[in-house]
N, C-alpha and C. Protein backbone atom coordinates (compact mmCIF):
# COMPACT_ATOMS: atom_id res chain seq x y z
N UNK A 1 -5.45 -22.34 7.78
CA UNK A 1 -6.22 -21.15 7.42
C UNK A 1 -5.49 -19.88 7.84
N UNK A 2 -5.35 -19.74 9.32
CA UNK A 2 -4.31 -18.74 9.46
C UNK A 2 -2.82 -18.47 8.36
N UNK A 3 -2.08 -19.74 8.15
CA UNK A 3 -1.15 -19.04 6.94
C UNK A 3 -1.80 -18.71 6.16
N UNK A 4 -2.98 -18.78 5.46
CA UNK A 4 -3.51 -18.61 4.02
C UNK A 4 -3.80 -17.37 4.37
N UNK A 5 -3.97 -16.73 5.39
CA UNK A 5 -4.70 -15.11 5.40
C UNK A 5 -3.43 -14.48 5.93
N UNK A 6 -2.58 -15.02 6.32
CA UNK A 6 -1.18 -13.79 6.08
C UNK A 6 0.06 -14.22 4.95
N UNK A 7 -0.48 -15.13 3.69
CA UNK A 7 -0.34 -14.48 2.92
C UNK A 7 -0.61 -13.31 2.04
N UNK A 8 -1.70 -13.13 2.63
CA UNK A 8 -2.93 -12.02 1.70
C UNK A 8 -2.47 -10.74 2.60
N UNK A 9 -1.07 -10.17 3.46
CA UNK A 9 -0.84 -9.37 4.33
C UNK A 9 0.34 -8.98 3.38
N UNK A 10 0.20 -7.74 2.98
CA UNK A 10 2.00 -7.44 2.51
C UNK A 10 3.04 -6.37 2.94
N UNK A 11 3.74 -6.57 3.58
CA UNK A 11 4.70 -5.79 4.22
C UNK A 11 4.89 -4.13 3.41
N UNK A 12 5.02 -3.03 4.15
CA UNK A 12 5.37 -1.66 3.35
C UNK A 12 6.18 -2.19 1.94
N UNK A 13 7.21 -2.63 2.41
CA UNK A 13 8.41 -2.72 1.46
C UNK A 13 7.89 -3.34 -0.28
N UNK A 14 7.01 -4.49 -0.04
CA UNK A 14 6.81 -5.28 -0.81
C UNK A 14 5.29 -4.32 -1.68
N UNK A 15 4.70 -3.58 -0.90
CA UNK A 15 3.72 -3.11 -1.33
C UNK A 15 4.30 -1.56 -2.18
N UNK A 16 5.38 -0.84 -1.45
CA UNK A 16 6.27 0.18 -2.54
C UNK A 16 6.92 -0.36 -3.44
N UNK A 17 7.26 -2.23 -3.90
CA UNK A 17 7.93 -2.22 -4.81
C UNK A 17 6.87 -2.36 -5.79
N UNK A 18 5.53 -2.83 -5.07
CA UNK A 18 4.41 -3.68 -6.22
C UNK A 18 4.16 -1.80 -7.02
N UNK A 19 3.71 -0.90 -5.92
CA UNK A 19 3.63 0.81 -6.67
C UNK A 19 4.75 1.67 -7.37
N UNK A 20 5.92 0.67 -7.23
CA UNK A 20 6.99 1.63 -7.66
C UNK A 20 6.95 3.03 -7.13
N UNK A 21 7.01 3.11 -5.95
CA UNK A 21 7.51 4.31 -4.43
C UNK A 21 7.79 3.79 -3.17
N UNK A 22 8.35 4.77 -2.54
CA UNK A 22 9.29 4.89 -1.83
C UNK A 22 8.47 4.11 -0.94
N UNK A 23 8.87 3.35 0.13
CA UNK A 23 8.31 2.99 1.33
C UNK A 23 7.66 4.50 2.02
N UNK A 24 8.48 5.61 2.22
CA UNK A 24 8.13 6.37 3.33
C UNK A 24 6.50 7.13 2.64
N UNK A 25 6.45 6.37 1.13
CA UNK A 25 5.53 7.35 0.71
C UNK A 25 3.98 6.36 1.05
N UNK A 26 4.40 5.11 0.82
CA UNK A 26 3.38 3.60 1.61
C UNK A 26 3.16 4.48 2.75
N UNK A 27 3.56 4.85 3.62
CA UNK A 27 3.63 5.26 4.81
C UNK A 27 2.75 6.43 5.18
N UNK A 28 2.89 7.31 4.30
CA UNK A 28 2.33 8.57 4.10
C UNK A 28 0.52 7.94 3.88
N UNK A 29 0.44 7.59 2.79
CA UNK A 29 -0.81 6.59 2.42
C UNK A 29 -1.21 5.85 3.49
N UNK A 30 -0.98 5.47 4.96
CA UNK A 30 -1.01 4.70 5.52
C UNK A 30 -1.92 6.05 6.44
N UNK A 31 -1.12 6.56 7.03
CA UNK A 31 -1.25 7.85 7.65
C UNK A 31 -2.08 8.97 7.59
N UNK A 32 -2.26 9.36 6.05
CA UNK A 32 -3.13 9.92 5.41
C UNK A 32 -4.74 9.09 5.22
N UNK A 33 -4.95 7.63 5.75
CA UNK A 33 -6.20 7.09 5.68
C UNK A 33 -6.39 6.46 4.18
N UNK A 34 -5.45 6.76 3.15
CA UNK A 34 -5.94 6.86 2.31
C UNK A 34 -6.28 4.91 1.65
N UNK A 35 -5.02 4.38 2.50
CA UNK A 35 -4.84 2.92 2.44
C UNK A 35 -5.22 2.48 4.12
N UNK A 36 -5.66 1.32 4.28
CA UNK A 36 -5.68 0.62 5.72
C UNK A 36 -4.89 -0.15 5.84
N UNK A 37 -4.25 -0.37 7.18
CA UNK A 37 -2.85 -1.51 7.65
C UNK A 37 -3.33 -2.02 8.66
N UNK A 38 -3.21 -2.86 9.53
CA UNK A 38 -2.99 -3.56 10.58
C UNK A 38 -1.76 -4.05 10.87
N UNK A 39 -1.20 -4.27 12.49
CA UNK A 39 -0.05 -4.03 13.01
C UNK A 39 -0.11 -5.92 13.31
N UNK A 40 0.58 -6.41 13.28
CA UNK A 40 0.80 -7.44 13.85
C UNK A 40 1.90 -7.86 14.17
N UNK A 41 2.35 -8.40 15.81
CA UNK A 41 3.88 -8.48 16.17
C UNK A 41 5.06 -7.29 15.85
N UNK A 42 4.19 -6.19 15.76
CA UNK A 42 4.95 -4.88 15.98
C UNK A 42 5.01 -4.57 14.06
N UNK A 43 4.82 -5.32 13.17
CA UNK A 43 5.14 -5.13 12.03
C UNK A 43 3.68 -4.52 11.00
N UNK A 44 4.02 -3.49 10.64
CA UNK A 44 2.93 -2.72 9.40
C UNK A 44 2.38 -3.60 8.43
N UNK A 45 1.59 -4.18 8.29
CA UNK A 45 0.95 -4.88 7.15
C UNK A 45 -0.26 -4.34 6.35
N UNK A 46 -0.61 -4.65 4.92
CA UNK A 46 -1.46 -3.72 4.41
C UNK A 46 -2.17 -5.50 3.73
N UNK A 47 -3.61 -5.42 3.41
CA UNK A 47 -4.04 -6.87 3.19
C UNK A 47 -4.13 -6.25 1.91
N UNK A 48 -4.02 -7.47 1.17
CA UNK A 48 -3.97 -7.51 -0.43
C UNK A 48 -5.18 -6.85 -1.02
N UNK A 49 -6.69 -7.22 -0.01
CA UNK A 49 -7.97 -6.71 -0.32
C UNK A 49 -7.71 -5.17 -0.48
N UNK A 50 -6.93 -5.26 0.75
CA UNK A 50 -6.52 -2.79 1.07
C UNK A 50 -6.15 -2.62 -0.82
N UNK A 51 -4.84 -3.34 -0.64
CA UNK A 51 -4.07 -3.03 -1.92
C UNK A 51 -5.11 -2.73 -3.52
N UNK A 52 -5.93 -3.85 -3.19
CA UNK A 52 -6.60 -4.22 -4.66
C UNK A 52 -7.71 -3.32 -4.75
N UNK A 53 -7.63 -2.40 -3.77
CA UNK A 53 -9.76 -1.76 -3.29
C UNK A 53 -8.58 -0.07 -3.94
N UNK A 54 -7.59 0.01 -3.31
CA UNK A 54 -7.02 1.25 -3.07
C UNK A 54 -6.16 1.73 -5.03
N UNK A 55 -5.81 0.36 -5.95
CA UNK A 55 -5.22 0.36 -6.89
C UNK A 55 -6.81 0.87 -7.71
N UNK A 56 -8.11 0.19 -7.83
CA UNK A 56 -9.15 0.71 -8.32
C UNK A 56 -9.29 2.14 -8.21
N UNK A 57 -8.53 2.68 -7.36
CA UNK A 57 -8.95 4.38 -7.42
C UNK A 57 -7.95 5.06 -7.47
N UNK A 58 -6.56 4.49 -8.30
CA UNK A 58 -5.60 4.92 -8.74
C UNK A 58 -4.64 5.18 -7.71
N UNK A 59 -4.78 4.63 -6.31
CA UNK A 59 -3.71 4.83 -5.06
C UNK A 59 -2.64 4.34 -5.51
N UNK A 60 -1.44 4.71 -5.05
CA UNK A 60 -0.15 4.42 -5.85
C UNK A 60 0.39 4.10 -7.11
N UNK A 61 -0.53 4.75 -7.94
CA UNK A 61 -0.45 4.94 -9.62
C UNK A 61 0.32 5.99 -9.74
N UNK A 62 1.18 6.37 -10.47
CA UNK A 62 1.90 8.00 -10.82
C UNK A 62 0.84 8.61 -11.08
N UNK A 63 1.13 10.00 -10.41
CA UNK A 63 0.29 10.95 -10.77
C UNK A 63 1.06 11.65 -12.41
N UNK A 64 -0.29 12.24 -13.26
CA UNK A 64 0.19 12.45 -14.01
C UNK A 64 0.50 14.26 -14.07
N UNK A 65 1.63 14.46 -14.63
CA UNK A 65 2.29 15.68 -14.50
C UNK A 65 1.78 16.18 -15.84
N UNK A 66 1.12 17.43 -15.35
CA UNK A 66 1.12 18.25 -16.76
C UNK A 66 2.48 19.42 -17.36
N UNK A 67 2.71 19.24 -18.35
CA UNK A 67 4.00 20.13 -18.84
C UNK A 67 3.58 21.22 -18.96
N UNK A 68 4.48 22.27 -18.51
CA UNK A 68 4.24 23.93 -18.35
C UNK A 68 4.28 24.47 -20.20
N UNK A 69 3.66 25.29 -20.16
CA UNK A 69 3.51 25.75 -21.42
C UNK A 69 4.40 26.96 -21.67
């Protein structure tokens, strides 16, 4: 049971490649409240639930740029 619930844990790295951004910007999101992590053995983890609650409200989606007129 314990492995089965840190698979559901995904490292910064793996969670900026799933958003396409930067780790330091995971980070920012982390910091900013806007996502939740837990630390375990010194290492940042974000649970898949964070990921999947935080993608419903467009967290690490591109923002969309409006073109200057």
């Amino acid at each position: 049971m314990v492995n089965e619930n840190l698979k559901q844990l995904w490292s910064i790295e793996r969670v900026a490649e799933r958003w396409d951004i930067s780790k330091a910007s995971v980070r920012a999101l982390i910091v900013s409240g806007e996502i939740r992590s837990v630390t375990i053995g010194g290492r940042r983890l974000i649970p898949l639930s964070e990921i999947e609650r935080a993608e419903r409200f467009g967290v690490g989606q591109p923002r969309t740029v409006h073109p200057k007129k």
